[in-house]
N, C-alpha and C. Protein backbone atom coordinates (compact mmCIF):
# COMPACT_ATOMS: atom_id res chain seq x y z
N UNK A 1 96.44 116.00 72.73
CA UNK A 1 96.55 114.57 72.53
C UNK A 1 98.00 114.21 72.27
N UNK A 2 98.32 113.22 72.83
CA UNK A 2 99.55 112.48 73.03
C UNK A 2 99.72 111.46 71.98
N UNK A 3 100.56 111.59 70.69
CA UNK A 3 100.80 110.56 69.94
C UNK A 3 99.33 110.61 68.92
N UNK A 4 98.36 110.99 68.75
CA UNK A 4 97.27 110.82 67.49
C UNK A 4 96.35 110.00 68.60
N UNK A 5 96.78 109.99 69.91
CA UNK A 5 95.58 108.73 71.03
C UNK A 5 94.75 109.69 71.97
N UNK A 6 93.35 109.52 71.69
CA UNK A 6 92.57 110.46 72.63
C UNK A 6 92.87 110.29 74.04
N UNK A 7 92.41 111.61 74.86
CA UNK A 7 92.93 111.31 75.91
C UNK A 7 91.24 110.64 76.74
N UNK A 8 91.49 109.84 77.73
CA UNK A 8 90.66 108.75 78.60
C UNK A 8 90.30 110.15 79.45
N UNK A 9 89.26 109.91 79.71
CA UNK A 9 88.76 110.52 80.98
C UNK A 9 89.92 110.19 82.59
N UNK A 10 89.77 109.32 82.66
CA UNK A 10 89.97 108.37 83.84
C UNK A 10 92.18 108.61 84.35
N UNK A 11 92.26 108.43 83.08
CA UNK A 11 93.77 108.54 82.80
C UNK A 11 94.26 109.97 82.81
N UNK A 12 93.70 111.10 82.57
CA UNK A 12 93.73 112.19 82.62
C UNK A 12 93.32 112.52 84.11
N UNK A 13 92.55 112.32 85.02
CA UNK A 13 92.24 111.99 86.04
C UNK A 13 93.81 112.17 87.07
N UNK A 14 93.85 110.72 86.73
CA UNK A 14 94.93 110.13 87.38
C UNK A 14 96.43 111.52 87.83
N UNK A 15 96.28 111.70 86.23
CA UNK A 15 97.84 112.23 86.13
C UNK A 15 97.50 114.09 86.33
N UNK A 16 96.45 114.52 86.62
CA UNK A 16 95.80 116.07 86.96
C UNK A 16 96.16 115.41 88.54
N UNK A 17 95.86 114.53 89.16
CA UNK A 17 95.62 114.41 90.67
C UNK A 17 97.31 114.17 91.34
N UNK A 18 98.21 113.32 90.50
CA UNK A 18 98.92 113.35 90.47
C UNK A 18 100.24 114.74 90.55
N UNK A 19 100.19 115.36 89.60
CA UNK A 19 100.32 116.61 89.74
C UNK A 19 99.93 117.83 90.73
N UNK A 20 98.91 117.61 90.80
CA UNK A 20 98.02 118.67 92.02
C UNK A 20 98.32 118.31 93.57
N UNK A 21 98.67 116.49 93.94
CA UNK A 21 99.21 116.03 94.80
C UNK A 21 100.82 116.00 95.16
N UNK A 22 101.49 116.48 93.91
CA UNK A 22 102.80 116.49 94.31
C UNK A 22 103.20 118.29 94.23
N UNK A 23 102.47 119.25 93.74
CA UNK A 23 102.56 120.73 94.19
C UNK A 23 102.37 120.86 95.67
N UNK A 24 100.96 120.31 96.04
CA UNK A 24 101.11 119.98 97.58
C UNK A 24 102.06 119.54 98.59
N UNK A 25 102.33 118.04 97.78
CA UNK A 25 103.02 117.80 99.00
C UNK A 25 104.77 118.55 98.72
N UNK A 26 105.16 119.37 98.03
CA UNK A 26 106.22 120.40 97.80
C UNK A 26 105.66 121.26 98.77
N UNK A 27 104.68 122.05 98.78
CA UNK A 27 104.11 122.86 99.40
C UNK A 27 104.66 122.31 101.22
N UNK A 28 103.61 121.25 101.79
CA UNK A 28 103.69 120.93 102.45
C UNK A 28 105.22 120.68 103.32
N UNK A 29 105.98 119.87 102.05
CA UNK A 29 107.31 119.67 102.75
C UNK A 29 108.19 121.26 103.47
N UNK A 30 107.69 122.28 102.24
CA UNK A 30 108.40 123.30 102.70
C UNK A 30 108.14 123.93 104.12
N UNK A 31 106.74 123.75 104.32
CA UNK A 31 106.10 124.15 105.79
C UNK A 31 106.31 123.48 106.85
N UNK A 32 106.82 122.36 106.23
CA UNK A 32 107.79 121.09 107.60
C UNK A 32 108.97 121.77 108.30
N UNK A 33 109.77 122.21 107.06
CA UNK A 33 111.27 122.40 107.10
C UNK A 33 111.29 123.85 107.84
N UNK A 34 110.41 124.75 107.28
CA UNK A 34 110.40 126.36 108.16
C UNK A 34 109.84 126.43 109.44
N UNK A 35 108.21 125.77 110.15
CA UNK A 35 107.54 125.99 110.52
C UNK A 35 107.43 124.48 110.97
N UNK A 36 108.12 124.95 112.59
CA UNK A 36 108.26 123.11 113.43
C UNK A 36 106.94 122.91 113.81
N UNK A 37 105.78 124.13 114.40
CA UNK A 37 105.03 123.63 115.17
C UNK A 37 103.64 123.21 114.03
N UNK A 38 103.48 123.27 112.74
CA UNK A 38 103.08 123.33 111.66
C UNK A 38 102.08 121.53 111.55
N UNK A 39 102.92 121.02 112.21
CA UNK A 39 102.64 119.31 112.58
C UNK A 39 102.30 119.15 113.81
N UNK A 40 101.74 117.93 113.76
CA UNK A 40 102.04 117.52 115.66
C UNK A 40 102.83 116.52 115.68
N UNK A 41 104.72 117.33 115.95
CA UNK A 41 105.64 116.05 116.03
C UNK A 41 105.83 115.23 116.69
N UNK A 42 104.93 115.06 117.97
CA UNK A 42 104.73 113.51 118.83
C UNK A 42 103.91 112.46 118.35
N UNK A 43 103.32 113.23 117.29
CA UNK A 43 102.25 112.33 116.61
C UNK A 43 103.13 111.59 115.21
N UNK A 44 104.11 112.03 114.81
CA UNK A 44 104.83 111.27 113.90
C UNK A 44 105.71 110.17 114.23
N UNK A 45 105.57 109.32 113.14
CA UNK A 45 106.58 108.36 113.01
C UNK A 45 107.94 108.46 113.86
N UNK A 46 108.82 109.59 113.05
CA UNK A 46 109.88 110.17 113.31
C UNK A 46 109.55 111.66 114.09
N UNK A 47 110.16 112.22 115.08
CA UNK A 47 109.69 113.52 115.54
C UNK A 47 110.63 114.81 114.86
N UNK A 48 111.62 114.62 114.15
CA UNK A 48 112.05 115.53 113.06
C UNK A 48 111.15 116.24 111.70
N UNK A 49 110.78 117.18 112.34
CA UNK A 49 110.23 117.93 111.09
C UNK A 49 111.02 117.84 110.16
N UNK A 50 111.91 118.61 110.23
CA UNK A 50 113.05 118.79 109.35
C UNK A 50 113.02 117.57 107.94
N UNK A 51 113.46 116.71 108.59
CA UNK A 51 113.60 115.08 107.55
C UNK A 51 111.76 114.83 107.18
N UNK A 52 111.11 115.01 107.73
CA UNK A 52 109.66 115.36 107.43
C UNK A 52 109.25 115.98 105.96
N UNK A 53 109.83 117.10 106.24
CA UNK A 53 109.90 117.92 104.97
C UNK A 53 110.67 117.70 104.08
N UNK A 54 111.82 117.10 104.59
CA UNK A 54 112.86 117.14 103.03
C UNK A 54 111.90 115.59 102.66
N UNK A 55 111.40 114.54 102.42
CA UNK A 55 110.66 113.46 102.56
C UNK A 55 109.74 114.03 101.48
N UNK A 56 108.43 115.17 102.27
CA UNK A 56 107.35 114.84 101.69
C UNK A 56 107.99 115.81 100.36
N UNK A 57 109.44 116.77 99.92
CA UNK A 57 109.54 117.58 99.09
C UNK A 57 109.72 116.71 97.94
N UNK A 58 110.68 115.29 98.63
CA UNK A 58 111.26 114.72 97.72
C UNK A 58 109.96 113.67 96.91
N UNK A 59 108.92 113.47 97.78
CA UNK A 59 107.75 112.70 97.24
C UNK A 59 106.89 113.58 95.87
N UNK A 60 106.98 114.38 96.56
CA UNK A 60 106.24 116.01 95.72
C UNK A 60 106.91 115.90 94.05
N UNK A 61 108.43 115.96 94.38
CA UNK A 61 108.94 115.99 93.18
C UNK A 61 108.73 114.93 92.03
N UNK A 62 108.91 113.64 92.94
CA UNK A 62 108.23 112.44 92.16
C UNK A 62 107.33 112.21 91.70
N UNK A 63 106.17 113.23 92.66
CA UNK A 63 104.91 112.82 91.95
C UNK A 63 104.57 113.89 90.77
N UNK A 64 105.29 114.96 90.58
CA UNK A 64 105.17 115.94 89.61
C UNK A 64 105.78 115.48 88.34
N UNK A 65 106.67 114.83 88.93
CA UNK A 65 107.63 113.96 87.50
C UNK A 65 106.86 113.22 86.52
N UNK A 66 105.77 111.98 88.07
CA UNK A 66 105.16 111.06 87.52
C UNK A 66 103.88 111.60 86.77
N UNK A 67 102.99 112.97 87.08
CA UNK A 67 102.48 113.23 86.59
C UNK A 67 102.10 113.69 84.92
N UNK A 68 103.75 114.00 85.01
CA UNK A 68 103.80 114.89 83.69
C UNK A 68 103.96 113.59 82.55
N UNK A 69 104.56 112.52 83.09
CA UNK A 69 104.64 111.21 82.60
C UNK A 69 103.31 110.60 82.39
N UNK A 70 101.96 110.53 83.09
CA UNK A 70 100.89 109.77 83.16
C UNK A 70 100.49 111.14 81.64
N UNK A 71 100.49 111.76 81.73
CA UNK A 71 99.70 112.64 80.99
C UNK A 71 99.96 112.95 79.54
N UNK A 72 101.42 112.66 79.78
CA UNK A 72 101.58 112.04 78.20
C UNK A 72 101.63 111.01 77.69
N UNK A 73 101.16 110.12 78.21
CA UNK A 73 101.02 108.07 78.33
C UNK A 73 101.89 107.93 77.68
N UNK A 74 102.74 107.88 78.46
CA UNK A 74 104.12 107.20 78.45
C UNK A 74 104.08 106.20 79.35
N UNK A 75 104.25 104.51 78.91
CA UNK A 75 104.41 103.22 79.71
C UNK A 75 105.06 103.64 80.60
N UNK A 76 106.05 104.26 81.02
CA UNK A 76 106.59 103.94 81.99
C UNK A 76 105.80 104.66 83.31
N UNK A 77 105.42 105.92 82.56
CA UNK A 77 104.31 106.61 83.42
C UNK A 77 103.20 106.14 84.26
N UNK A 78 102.68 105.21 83.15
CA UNK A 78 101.98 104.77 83.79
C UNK A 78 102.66 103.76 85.17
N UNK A 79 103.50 103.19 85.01
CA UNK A 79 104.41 102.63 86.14
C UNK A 79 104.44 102.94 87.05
N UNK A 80 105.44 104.10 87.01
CA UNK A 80 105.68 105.25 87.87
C UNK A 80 104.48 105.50 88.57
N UNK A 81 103.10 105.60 88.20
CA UNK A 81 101.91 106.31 88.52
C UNK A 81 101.51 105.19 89.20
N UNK A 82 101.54 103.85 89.34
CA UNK A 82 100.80 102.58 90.39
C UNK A 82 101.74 102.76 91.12
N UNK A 83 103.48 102.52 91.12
CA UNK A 83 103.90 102.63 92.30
C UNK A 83 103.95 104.11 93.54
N UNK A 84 103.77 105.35 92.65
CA UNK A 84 103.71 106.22 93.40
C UNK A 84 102.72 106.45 93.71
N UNK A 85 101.49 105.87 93.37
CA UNK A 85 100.42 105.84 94.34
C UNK A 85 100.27 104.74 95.33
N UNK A 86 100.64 103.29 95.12
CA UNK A 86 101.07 102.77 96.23
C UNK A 86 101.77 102.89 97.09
N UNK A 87 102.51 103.52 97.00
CA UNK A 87 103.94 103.91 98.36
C UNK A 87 103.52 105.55 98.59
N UNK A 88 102.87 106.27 98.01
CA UNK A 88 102.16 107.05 99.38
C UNK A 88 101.29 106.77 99.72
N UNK A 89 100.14 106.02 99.23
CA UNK A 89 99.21 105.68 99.90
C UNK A 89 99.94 105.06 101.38
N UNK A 90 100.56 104.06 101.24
CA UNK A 90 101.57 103.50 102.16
C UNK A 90 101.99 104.75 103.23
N UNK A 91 102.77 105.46 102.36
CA UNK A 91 102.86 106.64 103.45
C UNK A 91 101.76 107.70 104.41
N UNK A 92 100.49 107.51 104.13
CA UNK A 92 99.69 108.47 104.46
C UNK A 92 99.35 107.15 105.98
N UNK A 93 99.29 105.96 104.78
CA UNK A 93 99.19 104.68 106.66
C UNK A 93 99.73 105.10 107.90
N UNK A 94 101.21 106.02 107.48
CA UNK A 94 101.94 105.60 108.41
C UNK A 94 101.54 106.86 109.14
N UNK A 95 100.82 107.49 109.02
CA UNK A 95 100.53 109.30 109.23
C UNK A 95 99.71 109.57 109.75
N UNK A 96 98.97 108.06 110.02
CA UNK A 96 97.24 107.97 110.74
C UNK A 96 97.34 108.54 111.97
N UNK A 97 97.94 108.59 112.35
CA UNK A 97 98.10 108.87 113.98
C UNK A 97 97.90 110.06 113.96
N UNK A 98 98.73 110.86 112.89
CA UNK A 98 99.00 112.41 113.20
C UNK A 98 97.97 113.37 112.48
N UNK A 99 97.25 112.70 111.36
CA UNK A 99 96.03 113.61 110.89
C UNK A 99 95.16 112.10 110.16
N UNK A 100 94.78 111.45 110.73
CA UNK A 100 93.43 110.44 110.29
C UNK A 100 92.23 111.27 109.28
N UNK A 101 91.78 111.70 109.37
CA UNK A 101 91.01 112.58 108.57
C UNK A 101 91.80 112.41 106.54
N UNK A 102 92.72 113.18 106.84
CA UNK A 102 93.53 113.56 105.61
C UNK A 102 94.23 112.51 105.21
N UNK A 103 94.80 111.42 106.12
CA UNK A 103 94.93 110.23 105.80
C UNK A 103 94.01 109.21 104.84
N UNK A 104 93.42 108.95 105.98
CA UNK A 104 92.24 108.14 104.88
C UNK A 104 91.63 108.62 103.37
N UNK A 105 91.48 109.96 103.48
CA UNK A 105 91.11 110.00 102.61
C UNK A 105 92.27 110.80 101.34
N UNK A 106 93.12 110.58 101.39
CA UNK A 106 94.35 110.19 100.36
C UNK A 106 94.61 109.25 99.99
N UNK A 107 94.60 108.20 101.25
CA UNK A 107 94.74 106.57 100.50
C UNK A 107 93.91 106.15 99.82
N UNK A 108 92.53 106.66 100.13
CA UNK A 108 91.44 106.72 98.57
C UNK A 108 91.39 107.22 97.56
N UNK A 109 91.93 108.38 97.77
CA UNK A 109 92.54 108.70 96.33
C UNK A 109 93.53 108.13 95.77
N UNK A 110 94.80 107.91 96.37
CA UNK A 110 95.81 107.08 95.58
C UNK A 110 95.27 105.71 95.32
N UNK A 111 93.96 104.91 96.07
CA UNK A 111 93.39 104.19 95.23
C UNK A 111 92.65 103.75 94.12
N UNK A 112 92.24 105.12 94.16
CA UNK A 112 91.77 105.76 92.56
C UNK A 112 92.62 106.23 91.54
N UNK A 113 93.48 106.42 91.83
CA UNK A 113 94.79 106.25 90.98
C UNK A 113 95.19 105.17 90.54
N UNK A 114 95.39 104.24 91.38
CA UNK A 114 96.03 102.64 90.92
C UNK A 114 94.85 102.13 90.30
N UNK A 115 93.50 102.37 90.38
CA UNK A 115 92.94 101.71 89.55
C UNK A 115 92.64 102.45 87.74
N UNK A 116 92.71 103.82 88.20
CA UNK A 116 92.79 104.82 86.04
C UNK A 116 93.85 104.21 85.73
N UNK A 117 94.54 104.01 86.65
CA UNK A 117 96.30 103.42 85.55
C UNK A 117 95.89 101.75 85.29
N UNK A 118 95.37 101.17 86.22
CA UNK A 118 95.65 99.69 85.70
C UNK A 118 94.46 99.21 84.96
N UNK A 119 93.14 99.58 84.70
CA UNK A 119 92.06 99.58 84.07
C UNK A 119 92.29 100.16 83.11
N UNK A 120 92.37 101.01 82.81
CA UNK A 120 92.72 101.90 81.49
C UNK A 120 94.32 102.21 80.71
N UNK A 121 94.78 100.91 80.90
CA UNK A 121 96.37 101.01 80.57
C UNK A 121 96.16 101.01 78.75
N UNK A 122 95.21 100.69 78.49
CA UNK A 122 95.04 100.44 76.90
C UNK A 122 95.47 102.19 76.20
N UNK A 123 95.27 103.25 77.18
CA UNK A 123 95.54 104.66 76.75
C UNK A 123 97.08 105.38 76.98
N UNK A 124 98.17 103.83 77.26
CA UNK A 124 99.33 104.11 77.30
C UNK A 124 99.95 103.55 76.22
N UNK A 125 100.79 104.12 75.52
CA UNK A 125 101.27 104.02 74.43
C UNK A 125 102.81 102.93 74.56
């Protein structure tokens, strides 16, 4: 417990998924940057793996940041935690092309994110 404040189901949630989503997408970025055929780069936005990976490493990092932030309800965390689930959700939009499957259903999760953080903000300190 963070500060003498139980922890929320929902909010704990958030910032475990958070975390577990930005080991990944570290993971992921690194398999961009080594391993070109790893994607289907006609199917991207941009056809540079390379910038692909340094992207999803640098998202990864943010979201590990933001995690460790949601989990100790810290206001700003919680912040951090609506916009970095809005702007990848945002990003997974742009990705439809290249894996729809894994798309969609990330932007549901980062919608389940924006809603433990903004429903349950009463468990941020």
């Amino acid at each position: 417990m963070a500060r003498g404040i139980p922890r929320g189901g929902w909010v704990t949630f958030a910032g475990v998924v958070l975390l577990v989503a930005g080991i990944l997408n570290v993971l992921d970025g690194v398999v961009a940057i080594q391993r070109d055929r790893a994607f289907a780069a006609d199917e991207l936005l941009f056809g540079d793996t390379t910038a692909l990976g340094a992207t999803w490493i640098t998202i990864g990092a943010i979201e590990i940041l933001t995690g460790i932030l949601v989990l100790r309800r810290w206001v700003f965390g919680q912040f951090m935690g609506i916009m970095v689930a809005g702007l990848t959700g945002f990003w997974h939009f742009l990705f439809i092309g290249a894996d729809p499957a894994r798309s969609i259903v990330l932007m549901a999760v980062n919608g389940v994110i924006i809603y433990a953080l903004t429903v349950h903000g009463e468990d941020f300190v």
